[in-house]
C-alpha atoms as a PDB file:
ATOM      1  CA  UNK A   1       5.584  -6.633 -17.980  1.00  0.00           C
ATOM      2  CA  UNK A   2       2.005  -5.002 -17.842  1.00  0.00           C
ATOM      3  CA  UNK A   3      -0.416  -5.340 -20.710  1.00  0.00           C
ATOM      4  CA  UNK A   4      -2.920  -2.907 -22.393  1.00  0.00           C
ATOM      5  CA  UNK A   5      -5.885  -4.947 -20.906  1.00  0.00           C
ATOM      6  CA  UNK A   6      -4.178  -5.159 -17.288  1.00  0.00           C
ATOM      7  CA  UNK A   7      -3.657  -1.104 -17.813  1.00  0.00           C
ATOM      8  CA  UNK A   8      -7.449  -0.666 -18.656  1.00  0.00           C
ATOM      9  CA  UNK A   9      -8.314  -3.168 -15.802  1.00  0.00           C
ATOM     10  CA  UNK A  10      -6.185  -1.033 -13.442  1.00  0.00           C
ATOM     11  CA  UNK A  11      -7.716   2.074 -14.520  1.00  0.00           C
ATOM     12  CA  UNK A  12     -11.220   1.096 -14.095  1.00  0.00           C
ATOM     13  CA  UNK A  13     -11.276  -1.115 -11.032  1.00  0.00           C
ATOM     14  CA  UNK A  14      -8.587   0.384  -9.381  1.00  0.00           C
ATOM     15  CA  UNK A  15      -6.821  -2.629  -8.449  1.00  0.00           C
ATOM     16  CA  UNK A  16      -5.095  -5.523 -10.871  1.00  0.00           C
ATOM     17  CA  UNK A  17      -2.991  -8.665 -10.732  1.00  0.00           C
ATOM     18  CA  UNK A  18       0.401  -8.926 -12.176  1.00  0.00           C
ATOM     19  CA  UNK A  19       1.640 -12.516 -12.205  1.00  0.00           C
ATOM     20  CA  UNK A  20       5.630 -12.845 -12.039  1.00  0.00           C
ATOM     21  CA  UNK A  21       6.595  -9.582 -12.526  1.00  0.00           C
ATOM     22  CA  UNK A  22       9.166  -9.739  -9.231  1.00  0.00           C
ATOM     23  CA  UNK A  23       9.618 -13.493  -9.615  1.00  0.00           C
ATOM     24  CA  UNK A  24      13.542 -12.446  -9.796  1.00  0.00           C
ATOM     25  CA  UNK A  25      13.489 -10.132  -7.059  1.00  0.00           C
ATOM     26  CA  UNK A  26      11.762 -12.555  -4.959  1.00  0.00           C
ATOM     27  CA  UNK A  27      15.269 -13.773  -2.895  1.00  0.00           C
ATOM     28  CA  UNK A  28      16.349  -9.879  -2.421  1.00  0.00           C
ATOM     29  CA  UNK A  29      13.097  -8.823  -1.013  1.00  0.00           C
ATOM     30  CA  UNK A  30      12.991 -12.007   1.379  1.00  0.00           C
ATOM     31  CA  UNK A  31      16.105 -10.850   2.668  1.00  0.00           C
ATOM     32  CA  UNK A  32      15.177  -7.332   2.949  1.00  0.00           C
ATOM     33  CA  UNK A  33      11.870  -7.929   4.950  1.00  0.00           C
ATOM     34  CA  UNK A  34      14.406 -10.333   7.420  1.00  0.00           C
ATOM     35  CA  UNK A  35      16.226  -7.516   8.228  1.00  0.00           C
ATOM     36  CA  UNK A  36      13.926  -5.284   8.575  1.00  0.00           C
ATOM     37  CA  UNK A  37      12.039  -7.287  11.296  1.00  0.00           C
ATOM     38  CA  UNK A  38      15.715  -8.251  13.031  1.00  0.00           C
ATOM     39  CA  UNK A  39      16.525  -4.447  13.225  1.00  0.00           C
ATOM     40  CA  UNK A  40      12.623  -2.837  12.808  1.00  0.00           C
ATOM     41  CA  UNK A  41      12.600   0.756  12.568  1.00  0.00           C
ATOM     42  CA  UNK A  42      11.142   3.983  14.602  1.00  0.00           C
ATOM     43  CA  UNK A  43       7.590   3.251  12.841  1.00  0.00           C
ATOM     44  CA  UNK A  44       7.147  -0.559  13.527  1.00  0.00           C
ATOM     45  CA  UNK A  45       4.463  -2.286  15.107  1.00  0.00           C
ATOM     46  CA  UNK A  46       3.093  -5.516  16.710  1.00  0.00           C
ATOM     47  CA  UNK A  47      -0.304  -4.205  16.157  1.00  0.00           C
ATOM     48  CA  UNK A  48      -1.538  -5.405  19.330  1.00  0.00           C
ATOM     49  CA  UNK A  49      -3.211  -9.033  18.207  1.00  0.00           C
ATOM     50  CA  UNK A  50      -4.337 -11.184  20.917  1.00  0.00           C
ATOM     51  CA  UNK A  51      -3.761 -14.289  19.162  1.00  0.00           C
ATOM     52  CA  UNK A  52      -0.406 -14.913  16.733  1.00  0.00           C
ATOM     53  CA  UNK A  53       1.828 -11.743  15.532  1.00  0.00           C
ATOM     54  CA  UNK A  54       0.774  -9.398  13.598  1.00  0.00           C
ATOM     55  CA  UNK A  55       3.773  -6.651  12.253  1.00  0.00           C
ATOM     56  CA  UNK A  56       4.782  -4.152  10.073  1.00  0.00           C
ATOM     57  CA  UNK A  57       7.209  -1.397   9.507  1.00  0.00           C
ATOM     58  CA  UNK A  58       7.284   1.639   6.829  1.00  0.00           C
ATOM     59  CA  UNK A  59       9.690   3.748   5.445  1.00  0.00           C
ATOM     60  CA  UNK A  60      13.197   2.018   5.375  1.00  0.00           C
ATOM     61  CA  UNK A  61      14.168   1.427   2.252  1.00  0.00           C
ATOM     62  CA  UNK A  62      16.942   4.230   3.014  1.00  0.00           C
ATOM     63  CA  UNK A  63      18.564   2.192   5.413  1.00  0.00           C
ATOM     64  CA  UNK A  64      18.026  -1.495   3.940  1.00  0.00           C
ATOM     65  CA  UNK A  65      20.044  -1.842   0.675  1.00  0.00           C
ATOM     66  CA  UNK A  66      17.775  -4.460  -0.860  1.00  0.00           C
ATOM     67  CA  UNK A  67      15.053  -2.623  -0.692  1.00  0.00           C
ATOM     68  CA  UNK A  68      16.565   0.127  -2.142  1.00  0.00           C
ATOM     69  CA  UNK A  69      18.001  -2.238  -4.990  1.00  0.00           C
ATOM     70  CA  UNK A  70      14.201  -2.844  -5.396  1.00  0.00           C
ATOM     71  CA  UNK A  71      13.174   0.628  -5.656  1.00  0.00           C
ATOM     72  CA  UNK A  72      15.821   1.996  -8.037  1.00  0.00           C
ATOM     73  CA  UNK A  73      16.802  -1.519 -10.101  1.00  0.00           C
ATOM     74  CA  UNK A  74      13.661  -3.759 -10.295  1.00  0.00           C
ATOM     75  CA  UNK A  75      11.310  -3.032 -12.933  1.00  0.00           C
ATOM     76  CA  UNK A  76       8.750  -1.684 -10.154  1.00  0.00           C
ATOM     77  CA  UNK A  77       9.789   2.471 -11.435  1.00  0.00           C
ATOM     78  CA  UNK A  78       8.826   1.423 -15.078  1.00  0.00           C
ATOM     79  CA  UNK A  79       5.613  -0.463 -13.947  1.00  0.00           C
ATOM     80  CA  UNK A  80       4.337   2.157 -12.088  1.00  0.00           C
ATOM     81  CA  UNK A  81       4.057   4.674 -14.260  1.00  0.00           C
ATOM     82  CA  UNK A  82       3.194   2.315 -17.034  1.00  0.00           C
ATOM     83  CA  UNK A  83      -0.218   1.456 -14.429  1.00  0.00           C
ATOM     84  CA  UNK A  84      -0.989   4.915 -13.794  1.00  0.00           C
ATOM     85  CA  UNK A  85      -0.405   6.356 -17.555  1.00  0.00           C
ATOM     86  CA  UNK A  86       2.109   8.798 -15.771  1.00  0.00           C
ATOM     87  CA  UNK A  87       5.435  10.218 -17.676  1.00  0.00           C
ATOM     88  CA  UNK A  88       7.354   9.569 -14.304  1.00  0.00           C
ATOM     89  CA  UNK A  89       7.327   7.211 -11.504  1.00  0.00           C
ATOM     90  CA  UNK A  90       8.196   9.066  -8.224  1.00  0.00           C
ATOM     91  CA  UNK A  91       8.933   6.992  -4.769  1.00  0.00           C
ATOM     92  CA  UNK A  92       6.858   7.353  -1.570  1.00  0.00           C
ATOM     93  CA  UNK A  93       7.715   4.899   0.527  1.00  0.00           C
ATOM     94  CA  UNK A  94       8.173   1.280   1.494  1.00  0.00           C
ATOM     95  CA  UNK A  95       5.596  -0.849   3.909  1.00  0.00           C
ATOM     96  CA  UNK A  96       6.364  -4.539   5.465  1.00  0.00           C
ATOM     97  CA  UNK A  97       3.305  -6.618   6.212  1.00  0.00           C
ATOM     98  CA  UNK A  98       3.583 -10.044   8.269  1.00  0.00           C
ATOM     99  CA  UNK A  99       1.092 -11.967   9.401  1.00  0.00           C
ATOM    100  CA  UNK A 100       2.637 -15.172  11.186  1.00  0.00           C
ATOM    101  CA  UNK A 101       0.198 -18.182  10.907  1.00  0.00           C
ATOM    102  CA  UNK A 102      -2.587 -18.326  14.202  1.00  0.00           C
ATOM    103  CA  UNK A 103      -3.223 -14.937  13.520  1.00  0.00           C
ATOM    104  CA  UNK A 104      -6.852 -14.189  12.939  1.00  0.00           C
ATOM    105  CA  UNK A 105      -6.782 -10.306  12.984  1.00  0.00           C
ATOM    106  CA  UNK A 106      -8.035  -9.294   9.932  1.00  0.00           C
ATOM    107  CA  UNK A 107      -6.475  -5.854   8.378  1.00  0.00           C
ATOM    108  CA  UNK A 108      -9.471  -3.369   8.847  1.00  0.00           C
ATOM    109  CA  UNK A 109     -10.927  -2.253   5.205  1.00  0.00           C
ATOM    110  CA  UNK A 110      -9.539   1.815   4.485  1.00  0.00           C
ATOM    111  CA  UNK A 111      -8.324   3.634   1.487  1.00  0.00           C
ATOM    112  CA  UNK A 112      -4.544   4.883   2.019  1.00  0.00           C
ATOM    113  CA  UNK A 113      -5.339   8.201   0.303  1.00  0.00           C
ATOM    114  CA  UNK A 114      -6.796   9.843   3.380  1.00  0.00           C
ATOM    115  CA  UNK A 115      -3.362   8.990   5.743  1.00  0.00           C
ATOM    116  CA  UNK A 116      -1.216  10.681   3.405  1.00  0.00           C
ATOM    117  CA  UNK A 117      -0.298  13.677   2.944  1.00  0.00           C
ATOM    118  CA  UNK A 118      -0.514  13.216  -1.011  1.00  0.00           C
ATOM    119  CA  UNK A 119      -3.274  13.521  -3.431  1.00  0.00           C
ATOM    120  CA  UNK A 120      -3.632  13.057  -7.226  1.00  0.00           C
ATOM    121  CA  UNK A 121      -5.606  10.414 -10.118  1.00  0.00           C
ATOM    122  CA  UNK A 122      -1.912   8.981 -10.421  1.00  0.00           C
ATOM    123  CA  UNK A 123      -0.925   6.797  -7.529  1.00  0.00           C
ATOM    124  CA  UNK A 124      -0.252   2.863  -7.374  1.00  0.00           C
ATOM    125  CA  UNK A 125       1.208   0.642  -4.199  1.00  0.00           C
ATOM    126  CA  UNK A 126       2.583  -2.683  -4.979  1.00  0.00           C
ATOM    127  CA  UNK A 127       1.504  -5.864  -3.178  1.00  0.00           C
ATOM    128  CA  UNK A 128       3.875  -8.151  -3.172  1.00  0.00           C
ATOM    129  CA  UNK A 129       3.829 -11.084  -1.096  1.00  0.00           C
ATOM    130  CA  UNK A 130       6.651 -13.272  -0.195  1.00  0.00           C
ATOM    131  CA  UNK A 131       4.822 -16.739   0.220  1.00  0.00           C
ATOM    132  CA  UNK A 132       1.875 -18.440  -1.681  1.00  0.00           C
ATOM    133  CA  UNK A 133      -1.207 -16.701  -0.874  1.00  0.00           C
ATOM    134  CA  UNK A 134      -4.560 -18.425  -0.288  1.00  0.00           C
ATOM    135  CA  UNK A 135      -6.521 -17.714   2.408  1.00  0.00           C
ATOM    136  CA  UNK A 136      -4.259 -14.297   3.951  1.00  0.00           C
ATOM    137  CA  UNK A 137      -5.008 -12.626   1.032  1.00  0.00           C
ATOM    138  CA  UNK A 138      -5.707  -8.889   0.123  1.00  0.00           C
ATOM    139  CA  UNK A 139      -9.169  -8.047  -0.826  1.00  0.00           C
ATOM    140  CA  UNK A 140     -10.113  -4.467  -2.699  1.00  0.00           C
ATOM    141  CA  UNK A 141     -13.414  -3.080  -3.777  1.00  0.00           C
ATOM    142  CA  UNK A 142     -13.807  -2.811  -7.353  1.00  0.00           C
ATOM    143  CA  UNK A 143     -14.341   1.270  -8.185  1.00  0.00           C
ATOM    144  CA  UNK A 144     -13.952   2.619  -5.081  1.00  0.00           C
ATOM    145  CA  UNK A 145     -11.116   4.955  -6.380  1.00  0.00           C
ATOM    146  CA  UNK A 146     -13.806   6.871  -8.359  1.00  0.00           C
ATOM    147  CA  UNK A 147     -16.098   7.467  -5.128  1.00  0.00           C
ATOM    148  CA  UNK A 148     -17.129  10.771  -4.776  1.00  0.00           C
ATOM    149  CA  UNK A 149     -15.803  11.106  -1.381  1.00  0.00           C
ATOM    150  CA  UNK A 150     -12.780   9.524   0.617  1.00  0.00           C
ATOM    151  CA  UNK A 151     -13.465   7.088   3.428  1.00  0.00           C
ATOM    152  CA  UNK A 152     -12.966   8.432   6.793  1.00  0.00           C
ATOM    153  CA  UNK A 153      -9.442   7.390   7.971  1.00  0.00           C
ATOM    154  CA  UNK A 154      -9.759   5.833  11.970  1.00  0.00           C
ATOM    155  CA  UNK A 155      -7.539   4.267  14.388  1.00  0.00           C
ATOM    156  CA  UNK A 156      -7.456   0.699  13.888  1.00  0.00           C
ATOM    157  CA  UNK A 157      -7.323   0.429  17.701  1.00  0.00           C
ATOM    158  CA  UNK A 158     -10.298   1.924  18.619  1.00  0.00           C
ATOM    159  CA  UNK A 159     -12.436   3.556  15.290  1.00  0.00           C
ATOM    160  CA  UNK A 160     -11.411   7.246  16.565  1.00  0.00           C
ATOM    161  CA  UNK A 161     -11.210   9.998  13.915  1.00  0.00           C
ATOM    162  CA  UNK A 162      -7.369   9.249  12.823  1.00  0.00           C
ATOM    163  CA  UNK A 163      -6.552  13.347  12.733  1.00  0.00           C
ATOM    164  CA  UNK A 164      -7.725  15.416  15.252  1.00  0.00           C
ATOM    165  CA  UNK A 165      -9.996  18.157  15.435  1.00  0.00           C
ATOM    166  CA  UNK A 166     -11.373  16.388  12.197  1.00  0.00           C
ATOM    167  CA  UNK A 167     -14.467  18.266  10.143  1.00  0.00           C
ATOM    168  CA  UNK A 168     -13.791  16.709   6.318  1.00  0.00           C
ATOM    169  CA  UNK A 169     -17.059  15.440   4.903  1.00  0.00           C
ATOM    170  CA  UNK A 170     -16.057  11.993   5.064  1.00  0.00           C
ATOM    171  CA  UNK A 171     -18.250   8.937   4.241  1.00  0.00           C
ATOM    172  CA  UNK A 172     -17.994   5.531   6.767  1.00  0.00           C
ATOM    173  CA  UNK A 173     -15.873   2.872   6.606  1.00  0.00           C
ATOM    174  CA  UNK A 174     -17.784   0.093   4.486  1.00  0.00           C
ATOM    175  CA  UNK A 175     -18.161  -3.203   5.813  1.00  0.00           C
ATOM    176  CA  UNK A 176     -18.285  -5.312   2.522  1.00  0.00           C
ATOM    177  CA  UNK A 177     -18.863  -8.556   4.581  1.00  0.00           C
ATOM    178  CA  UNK A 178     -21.820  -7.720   6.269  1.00  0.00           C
ATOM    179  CA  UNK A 179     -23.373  -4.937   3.491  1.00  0.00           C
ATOM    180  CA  UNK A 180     -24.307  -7.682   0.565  1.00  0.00           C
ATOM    181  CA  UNK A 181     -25.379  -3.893  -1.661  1.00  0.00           C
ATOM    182  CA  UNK A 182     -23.692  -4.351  -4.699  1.00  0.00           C
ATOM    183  CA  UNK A 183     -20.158  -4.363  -3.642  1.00  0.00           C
ATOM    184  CA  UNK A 184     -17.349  -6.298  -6.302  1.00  0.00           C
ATOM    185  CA  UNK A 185     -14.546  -7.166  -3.564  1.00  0.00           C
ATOM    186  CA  UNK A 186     -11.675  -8.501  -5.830  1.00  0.00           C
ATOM    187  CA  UNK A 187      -9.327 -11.277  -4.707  1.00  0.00           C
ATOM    188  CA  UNK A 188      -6.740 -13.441  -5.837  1.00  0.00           C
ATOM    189  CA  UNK A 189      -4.745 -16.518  -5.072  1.00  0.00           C
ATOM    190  CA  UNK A 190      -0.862 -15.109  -5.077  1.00  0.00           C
ATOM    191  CA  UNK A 191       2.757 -16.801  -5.519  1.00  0.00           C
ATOM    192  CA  UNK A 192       6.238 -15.320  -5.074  1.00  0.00           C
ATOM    193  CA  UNK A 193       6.802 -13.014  -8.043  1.00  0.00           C
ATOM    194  CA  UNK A 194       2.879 -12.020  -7.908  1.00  0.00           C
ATOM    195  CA  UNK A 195       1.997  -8.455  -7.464  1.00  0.00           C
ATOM    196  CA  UNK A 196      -1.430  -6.625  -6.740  1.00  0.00           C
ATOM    197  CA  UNK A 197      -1.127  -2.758  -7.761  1.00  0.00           C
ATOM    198  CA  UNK A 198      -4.017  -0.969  -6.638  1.00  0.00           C
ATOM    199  CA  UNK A 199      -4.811   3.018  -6.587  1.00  0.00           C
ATOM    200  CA  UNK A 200      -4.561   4.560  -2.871  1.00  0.00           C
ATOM    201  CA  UNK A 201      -7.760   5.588  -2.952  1.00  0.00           C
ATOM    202  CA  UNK A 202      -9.207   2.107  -3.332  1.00  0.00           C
ATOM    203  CA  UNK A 203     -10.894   0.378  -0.577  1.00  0.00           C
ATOM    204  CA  UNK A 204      -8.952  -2.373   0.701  1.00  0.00           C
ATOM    205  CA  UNK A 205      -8.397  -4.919   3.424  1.00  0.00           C
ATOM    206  CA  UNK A 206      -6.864  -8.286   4.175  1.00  0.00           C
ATOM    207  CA  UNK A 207      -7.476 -11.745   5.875  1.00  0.00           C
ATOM    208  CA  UNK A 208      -6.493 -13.105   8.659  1.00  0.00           C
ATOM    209  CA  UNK A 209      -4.024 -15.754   8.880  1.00  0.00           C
ATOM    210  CA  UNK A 210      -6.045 -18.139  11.695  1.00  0.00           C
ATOM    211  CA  UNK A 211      -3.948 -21.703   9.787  1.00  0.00           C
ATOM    212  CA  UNK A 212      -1.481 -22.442   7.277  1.00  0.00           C
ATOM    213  CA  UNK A 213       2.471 -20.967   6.502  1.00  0.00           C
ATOM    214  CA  UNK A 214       3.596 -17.252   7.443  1.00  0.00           C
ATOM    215  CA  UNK A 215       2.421 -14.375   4.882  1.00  0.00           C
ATOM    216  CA  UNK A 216       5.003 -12.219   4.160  1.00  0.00           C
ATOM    217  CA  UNK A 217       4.279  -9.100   2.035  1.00  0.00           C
ATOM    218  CA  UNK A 218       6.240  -6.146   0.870  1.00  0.00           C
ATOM    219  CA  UNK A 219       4.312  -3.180  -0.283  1.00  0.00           C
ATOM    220  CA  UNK A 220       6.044  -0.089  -2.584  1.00  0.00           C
ATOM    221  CA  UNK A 221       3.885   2.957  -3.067  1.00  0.00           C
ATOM    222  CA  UNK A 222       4.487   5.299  -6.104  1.00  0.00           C
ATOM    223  CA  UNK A 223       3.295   8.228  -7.400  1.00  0.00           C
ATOM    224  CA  UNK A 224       3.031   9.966 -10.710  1.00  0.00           C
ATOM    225  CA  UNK A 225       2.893  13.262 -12.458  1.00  0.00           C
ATOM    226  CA  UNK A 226      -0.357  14.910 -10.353  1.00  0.00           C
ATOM    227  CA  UNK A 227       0.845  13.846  -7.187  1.00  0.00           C
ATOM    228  CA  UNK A 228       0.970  17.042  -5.056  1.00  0.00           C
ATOM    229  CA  UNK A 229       1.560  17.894  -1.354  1.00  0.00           C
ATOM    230  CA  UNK A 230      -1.418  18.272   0.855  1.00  0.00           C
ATOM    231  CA  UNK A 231      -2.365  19.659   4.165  1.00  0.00           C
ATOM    232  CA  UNK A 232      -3.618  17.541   6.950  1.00  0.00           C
ATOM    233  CA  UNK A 233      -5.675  18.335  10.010  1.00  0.00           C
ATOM    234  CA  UNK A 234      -2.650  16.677  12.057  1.00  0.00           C
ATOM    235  CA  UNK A 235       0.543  13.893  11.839  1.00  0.00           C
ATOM    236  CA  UNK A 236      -0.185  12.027   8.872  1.00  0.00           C
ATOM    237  CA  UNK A 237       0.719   8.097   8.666  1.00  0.00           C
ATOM    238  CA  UNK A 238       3.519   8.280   7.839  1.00  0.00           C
ATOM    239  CA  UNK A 239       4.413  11.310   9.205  1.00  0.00           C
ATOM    240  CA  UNK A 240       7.956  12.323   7.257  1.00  0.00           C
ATOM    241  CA  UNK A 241       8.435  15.126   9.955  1.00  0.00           C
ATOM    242  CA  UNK A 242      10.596  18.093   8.586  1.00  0.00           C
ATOM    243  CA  UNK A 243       9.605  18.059   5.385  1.00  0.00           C
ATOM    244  CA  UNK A 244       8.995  21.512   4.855  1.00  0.00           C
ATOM    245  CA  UNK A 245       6.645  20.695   1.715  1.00  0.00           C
ATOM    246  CA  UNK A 246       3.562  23.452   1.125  1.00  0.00           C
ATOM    247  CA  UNK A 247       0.141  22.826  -0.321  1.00  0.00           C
ATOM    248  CA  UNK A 248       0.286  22.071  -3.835  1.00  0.00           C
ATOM    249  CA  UNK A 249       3.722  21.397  -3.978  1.00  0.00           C
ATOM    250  CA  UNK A 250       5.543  18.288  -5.745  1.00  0.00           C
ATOM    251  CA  UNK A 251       6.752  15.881  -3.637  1.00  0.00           C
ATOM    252  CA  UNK A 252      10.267  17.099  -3.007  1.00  0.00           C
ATOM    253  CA  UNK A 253      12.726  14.833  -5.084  1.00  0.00           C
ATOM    254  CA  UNK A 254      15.698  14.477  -2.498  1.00  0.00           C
ATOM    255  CA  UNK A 255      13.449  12.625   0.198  1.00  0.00           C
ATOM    256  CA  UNK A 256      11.021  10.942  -2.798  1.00  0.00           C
ATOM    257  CA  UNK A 257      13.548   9.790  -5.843  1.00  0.00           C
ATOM    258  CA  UNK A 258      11.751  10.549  -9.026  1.00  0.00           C
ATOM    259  CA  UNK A 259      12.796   6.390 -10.789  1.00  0.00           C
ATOM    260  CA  UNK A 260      11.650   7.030 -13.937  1.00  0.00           C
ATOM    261  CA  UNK A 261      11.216  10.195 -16.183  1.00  0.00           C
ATOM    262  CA  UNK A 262      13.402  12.070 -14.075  1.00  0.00           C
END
């Protein structure tokens, strides 16, 4: 499923490429990411594109059986926690991505990390996309889970501070296009089946779709044994109101199913 070398590669770029892992969950998850844009959820959006369609939707895997079927009967619990060397693989949520073709909006680079409310060494979402990848494709910044400090999380619409009343020492969104200083942006040509798992603190951002089919992606995020609560300045994305969790805590097991090592 995952091999010693992909591990290592995981661990030190913080981002790798599993070929055909999903290829038989391929149908299910096609199905699941049609539902979920016929009947979106309360966290879906059209992102605003001027040009094509541009939406996603997190945090319904509760209410769509096949993405549940993915979360608790794929082999998506075991490779998690074989990626992050963690004794358990604990759910955090589900994210749809689709870009329809004539979309040029590109996905603004960010880490994750900083919209959560989680923290820890042992995290890993799942890229997963739905149709052959080319020019859509994710792109990640090779060791940018081991800088020293997080990038500061903005608004997509307009580059606000994403939390209000922000002071974190933060460090700027990168621009890996037009800075040329020594950034490794990894990329990779992607079929049905394919997955990318990368670390949440890694720097990452996708394409446009301006020509060419739909791109489809499903994204699971997962996190291991280190993984503990932590407080925000404000609503965190997503926002899991209620949850009643306190600084330090383990993600509580009832909302976030602990898949493997449970």
């Amino acid at each position: 499923m995952i091999t010693e070398q992909q591990i290592s590669d995981f661990q030190r770029d913080g981002a790798v490429l599993v070929k055909g892992v999903f290829k038989d969950w391929v149908e299910v998850m096609a199905k699941g990411v049609a539902r979920n844009m016929a009947e979106p959820g309360p966290y879906a959006s059209e992102n605003a594109v001027s040009e094509g369609r541009f939406f996603d939707d997190y945090c319904n895997w509760t209410r769509i059986p096949e993405f549940e079927r993915i979360v608790r009967e794929s082999p998506a619990g075991a490779l998690a926690a074989a990626a992050m060397q963690s004794k358990k693989a604990q759910f955090f949520h589900d994210h749809v991505l689709v870009k329809e073709s004539g979309t040029p909006k590109a996905t603004p680079w960010h880490q994750d990390g900083p919209y959560y409310f989680v923290e820890g060494s042992q995290t890993v979402s799942m890229w997963m996309p739905l149709d052959v990848v080319t020019t859509a494709s994710l792109r990640l910044i090779a060791g940018s889970h081991k800088w020293e400090k997080p990038v500061r999380p903005v608004s997509w619409a307009d580059n606000s501070d994403f939390y209000e009343g922000d002071t974190t020492d933060w460090i700027e969104v990168p621009d890996p296009d037009g800075d040329t200083d020594g950034f490794d942006v990894l990329e990779w040509a992607m079929e049905p089946g394919d997955a990318v798992l990368f670390d949440y603190r890694t720097v990452h951002g996708a394409r446009g779709n301006p020509k060419g089919g739909r791109r489809r992606a499903l994204s699971m995020r997962w996190v291991g044994d280190d993984a503990r609560y932590v407080q925000r300045p404000s609503r965190t994305s997503p926002p899991f109101p209620g949850h009643d969790m306190q600084a330090g805590q383990i993600l509580r097991e009832d909302w976030f199913p602990v898949i493997v090592g449970g």
